[in-house]
PDB file of N, CA and C in Angstrom:
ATOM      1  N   UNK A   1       1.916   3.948 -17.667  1.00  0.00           N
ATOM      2  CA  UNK A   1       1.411   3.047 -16.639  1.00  0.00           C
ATOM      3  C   UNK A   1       1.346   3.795 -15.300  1.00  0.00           C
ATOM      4  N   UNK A   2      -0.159   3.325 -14.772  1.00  0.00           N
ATOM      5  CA  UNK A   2       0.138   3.810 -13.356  1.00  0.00           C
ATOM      6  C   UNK A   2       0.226   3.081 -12.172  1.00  0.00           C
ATOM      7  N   UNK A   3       0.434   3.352 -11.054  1.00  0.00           N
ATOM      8  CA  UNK A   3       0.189   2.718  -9.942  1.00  0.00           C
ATOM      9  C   UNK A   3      -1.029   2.586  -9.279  1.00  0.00           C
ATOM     10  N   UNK A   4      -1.712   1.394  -9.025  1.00  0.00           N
ATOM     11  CA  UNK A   4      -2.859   0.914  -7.775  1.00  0.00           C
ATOM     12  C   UNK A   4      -2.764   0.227  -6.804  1.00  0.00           C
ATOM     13  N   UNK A   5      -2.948   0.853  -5.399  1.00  0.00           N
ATOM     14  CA  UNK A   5      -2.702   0.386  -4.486  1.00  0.00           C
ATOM     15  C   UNK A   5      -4.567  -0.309  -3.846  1.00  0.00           C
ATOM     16  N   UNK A   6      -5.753  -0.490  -4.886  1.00  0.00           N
ATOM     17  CA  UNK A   6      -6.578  -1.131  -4.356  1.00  0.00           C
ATOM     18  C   UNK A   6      -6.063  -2.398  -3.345  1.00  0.00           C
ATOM     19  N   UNK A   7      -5.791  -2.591  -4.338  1.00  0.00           N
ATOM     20  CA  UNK A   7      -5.311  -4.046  -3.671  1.00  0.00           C
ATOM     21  C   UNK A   7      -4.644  -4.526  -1.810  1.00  0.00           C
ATOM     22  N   UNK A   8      -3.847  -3.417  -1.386  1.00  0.00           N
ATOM     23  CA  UNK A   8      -3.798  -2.756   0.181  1.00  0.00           C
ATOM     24  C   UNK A   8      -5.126  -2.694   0.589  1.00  0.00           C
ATOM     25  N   UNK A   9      -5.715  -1.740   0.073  1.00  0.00           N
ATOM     26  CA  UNK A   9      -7.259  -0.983   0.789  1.00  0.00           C
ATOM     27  C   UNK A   9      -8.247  -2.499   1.254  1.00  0.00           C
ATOM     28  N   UNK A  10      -8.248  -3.459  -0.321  1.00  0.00           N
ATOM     29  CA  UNK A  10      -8.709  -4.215   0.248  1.00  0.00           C
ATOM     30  C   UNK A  10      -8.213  -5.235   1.384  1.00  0.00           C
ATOM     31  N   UNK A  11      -6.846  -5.549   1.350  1.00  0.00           N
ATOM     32  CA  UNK A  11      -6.605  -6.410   2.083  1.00  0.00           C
ATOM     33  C   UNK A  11      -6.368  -6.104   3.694  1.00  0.00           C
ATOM     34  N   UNK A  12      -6.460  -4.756   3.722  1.00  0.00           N
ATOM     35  CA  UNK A  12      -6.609  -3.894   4.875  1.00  0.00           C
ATOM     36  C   UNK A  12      -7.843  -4.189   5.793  1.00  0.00           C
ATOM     37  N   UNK A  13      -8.925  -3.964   4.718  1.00  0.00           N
ATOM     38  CA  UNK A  13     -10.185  -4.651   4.973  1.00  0.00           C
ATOM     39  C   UNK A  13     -10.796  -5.876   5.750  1.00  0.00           C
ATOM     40  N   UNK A  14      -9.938  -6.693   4.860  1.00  0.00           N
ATOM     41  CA  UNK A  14     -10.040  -8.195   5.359  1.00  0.00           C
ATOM     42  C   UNK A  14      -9.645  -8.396   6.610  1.00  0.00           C
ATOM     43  N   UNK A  15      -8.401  -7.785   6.715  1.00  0.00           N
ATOM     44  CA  UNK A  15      -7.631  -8.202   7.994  1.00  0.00           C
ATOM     45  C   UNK A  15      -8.568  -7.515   9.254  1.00  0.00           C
ATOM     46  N   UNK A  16      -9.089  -6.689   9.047  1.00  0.00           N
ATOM     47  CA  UNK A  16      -9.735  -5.824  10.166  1.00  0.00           C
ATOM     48  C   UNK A  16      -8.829  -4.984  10.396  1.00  0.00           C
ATOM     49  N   UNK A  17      -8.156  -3.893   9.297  1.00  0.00           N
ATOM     50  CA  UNK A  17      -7.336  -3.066  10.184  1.00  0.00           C
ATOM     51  C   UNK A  17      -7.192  -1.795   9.030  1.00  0.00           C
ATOM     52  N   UNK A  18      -7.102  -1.107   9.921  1.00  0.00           N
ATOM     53  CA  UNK A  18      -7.377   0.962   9.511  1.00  0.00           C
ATOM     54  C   UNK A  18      -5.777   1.048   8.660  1.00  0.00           C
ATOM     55  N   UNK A  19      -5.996   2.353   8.337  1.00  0.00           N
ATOM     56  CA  UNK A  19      -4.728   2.266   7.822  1.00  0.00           C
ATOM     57  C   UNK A  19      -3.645   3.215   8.889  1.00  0.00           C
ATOM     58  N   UNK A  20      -3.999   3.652   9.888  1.00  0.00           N
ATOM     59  CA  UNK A  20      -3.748   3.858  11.305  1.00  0.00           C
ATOM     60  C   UNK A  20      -2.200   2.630  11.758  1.00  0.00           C
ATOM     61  N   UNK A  21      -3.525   1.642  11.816  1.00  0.00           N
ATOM     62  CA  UNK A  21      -2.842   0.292  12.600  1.00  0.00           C
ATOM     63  C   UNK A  21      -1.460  -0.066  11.460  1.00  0.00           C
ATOM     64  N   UNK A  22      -1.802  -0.282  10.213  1.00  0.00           N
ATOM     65  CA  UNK A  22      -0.869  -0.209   9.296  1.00  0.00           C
ATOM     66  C   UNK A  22       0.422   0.894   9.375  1.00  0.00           C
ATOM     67  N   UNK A  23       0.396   2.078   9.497  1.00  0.00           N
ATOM     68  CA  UNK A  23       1.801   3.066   9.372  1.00  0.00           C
ATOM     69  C   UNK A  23       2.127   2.419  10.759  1.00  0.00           C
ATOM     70  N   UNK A  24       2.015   2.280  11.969  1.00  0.00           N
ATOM     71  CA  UNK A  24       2.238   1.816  13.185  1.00  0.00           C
ATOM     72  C   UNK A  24       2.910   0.658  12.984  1.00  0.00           C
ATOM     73  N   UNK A  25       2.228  -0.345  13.000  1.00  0.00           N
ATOM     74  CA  UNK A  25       2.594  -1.806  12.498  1.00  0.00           C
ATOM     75  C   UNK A  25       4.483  -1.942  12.042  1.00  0.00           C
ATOM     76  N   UNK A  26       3.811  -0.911  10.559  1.00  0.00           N
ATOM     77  CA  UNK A  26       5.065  -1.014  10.114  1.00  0.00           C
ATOM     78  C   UNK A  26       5.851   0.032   9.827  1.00  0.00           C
ATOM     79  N   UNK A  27       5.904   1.413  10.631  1.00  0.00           N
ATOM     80  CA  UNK A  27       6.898   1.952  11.110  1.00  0.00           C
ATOM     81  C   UNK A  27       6.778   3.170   9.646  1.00  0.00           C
ATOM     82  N   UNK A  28       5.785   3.435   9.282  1.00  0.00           N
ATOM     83  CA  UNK A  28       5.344   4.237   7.994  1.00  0.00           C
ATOM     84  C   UNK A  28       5.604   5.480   8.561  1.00  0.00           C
ATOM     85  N   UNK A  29       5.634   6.653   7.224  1.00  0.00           N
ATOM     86  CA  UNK A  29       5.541   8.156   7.666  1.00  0.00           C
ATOM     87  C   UNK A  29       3.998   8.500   7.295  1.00  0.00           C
ATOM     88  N   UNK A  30       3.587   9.707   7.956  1.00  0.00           N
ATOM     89  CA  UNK A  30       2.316   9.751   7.197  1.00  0.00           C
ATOM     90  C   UNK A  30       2.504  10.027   6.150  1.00  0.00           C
ATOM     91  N   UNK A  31       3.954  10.380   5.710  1.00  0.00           N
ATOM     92  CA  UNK A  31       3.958  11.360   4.255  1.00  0.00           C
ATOM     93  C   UNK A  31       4.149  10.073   3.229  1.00  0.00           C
ATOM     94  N   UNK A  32       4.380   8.779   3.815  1.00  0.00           N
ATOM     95  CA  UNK A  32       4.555   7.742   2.868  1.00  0.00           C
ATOM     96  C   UNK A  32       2.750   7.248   2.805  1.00  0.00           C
ATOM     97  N   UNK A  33       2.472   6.957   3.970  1.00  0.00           N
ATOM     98  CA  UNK A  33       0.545   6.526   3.931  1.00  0.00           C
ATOM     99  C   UNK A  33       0.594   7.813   3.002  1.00  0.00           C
ATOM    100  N   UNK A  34       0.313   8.703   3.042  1.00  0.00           N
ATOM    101  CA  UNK A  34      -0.311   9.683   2.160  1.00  0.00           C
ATOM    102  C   UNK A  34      -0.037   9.500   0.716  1.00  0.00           C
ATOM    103  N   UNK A  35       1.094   9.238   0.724  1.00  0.00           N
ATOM    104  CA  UNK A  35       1.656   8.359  -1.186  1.00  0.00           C
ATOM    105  C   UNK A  35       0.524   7.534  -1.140  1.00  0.00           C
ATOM    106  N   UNK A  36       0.556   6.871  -0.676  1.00  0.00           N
ATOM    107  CA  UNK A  36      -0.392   5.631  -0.878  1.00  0.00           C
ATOM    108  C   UNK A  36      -1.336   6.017  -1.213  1.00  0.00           C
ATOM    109  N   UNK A  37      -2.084   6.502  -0.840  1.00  0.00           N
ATOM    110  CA  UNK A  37      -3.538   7.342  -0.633  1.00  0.00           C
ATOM    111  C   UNK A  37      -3.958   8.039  -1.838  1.00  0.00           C
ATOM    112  N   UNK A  38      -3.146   8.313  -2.520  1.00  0.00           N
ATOM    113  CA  UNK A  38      -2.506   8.915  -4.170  1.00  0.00           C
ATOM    114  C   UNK A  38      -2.638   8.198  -4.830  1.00  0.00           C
ATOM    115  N   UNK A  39      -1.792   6.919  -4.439  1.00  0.00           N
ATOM    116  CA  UNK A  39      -1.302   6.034  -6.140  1.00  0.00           C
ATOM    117  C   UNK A  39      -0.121   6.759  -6.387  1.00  0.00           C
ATOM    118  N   UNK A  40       0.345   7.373  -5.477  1.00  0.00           N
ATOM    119  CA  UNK A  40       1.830   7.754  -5.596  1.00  0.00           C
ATOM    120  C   UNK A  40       2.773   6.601  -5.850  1.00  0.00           C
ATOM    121  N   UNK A  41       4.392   7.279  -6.492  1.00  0.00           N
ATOM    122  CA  UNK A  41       5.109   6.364  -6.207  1.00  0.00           C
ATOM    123  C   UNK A  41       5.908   6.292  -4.642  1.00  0.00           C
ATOM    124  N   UNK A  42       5.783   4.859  -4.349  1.00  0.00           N
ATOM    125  CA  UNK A  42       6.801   5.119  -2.911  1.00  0.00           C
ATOM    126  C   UNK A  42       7.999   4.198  -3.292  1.00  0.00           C
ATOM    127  N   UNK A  43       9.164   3.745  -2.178  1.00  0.00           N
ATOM    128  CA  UNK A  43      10.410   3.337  -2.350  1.00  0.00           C
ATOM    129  C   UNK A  43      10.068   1.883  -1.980  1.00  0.00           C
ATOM    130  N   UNK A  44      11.007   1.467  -2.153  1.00  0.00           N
ATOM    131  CA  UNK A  44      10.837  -0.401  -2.018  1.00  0.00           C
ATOM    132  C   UNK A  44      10.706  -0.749  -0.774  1.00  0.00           C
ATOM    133  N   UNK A  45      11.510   0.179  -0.127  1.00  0.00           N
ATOM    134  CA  UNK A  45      11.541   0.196   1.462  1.00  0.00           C
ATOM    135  C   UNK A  45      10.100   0.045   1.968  1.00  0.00           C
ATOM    136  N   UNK A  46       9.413   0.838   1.766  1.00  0.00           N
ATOM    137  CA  UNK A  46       8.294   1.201   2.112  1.00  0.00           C
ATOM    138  C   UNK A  46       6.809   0.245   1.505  1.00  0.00           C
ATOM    139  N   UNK A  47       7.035  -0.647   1.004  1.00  0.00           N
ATOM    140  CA  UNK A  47       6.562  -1.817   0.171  1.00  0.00           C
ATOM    141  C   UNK A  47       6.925  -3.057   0.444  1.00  0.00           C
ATOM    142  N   UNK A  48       8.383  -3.314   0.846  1.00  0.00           N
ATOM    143  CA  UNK A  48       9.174  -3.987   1.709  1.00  0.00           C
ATOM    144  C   UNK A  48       8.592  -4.060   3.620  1.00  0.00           C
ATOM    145  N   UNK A  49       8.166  -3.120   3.657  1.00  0.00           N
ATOM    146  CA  UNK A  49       8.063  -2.985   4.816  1.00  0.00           C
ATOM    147  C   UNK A  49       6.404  -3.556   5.085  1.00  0.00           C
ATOM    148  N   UNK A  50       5.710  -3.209   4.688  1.00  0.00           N
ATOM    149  CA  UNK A  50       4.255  -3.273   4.571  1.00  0.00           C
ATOM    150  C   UNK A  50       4.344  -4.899   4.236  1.00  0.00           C
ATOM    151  N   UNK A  51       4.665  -5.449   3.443  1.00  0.00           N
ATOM    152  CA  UNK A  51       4.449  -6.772   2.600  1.00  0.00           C
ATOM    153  C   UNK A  51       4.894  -7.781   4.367  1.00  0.00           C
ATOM    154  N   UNK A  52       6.285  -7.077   4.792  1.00  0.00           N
ATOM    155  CA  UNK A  52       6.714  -7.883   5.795  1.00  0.00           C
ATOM    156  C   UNK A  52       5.577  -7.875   7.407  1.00  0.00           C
ATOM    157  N   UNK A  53       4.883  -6.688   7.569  1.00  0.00           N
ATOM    158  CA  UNK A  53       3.610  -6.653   8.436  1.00  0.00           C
ATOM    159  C   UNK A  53       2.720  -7.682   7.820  1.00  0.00           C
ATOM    160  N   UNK A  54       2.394  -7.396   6.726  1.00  0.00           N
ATOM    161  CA  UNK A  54       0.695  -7.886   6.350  1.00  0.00           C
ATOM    162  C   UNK A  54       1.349  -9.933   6.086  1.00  0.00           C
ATOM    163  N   UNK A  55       2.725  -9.871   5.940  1.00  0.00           N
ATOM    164  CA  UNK A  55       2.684 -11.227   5.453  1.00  0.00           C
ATOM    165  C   UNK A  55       2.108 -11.697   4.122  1.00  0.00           C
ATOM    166  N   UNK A  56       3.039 -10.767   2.893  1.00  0.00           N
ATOM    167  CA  UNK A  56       2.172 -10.878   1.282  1.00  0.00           C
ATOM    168  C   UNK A  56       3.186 -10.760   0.375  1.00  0.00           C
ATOM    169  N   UNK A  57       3.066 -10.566  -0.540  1.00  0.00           N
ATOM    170  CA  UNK A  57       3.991 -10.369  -1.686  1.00  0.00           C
ATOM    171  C   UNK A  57       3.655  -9.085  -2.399  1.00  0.00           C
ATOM    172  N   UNK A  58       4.190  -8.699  -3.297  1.00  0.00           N
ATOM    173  CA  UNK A  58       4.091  -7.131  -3.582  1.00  0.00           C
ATOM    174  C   UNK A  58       3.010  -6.848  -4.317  1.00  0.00           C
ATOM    175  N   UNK A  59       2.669  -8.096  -4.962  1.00  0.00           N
ATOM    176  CA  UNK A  59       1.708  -7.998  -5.862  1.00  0.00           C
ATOM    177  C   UNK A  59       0.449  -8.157  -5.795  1.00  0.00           C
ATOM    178  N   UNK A  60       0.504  -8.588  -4.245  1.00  0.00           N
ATOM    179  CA  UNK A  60      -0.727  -8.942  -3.406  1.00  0.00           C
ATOM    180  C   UNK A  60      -1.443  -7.096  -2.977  1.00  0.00           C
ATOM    181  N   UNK A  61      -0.386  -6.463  -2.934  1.00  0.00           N
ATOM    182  CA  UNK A  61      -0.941  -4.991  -2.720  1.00  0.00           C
ATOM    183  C   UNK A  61      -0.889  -3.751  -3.321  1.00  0.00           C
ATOM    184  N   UNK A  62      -0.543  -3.843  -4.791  1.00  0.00           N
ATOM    185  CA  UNK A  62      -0.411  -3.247  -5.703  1.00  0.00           C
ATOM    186  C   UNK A  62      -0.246  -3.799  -7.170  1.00  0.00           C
ATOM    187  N   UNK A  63      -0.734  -2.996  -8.316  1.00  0.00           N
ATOM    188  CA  UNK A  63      -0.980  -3.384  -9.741  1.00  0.00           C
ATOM    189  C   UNK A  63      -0.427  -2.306 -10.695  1.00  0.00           C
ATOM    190  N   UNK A  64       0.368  -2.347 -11.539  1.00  0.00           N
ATOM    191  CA  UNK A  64       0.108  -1.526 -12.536  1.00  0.00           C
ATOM    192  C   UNK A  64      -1.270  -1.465 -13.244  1.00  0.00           C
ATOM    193  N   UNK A  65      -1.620  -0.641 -13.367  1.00  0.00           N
ATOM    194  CA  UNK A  65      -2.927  -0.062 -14.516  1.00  0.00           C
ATOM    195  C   UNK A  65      -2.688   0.962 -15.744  1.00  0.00           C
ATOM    196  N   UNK A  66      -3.353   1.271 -16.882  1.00  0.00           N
ATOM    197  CA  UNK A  66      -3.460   2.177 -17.377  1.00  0.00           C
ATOM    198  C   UNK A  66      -3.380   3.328 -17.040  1.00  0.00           C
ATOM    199  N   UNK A  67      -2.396   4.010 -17.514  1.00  0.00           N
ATOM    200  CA  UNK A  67      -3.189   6.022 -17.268  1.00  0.00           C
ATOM    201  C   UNK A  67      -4.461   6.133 -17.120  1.00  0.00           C
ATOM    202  N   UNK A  68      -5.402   5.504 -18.461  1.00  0.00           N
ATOM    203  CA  UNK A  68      -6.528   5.786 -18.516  1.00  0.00           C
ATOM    204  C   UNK A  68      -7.366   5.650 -17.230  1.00  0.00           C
ATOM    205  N   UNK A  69      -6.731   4.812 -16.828  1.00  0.00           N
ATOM    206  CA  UNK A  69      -8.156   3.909 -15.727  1.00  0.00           C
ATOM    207  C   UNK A  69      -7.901   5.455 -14.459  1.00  0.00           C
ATOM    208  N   UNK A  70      -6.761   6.264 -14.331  1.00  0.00           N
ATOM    209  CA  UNK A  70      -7.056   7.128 -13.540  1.00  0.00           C
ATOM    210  C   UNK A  70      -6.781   8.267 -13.996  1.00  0.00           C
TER     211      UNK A  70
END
């Protein structure tokens, strides 16, 4: 199984906001945005943290998927 963080990108979207305003917001490293940016894994902290900016649940910004699909 892998990780997808579409689900951020889009809701990033919606809100009107870069992913700039996001590490700011919520106090990110770039080296954690850059996980992201991957489909890396990051820490709860860092998922925790984002969910508590955007006002969402975890699942609202990430999915498991197949290997295959990437």
């Amino acid at each position: 199984m892998a990780i997808s963080y579409k689900k951020l990108w889009k809701l990033l979207i919606d809100r009107d906001m870069i992913k700039k305003d996001l590490r700011i917001a919520a106090g990110l490293s770039t080296n954690a945005l850059a996980k992201l940016g991957k489909n890396e894994d990051v820490s709860t902290e860092v998922l925790g943290k984002i969910c508590k900016v955007l006002n969402c649940e975890v699942t609202d910004i990430m999915e498991f998927v197949d290997d295959e699909a990437y």
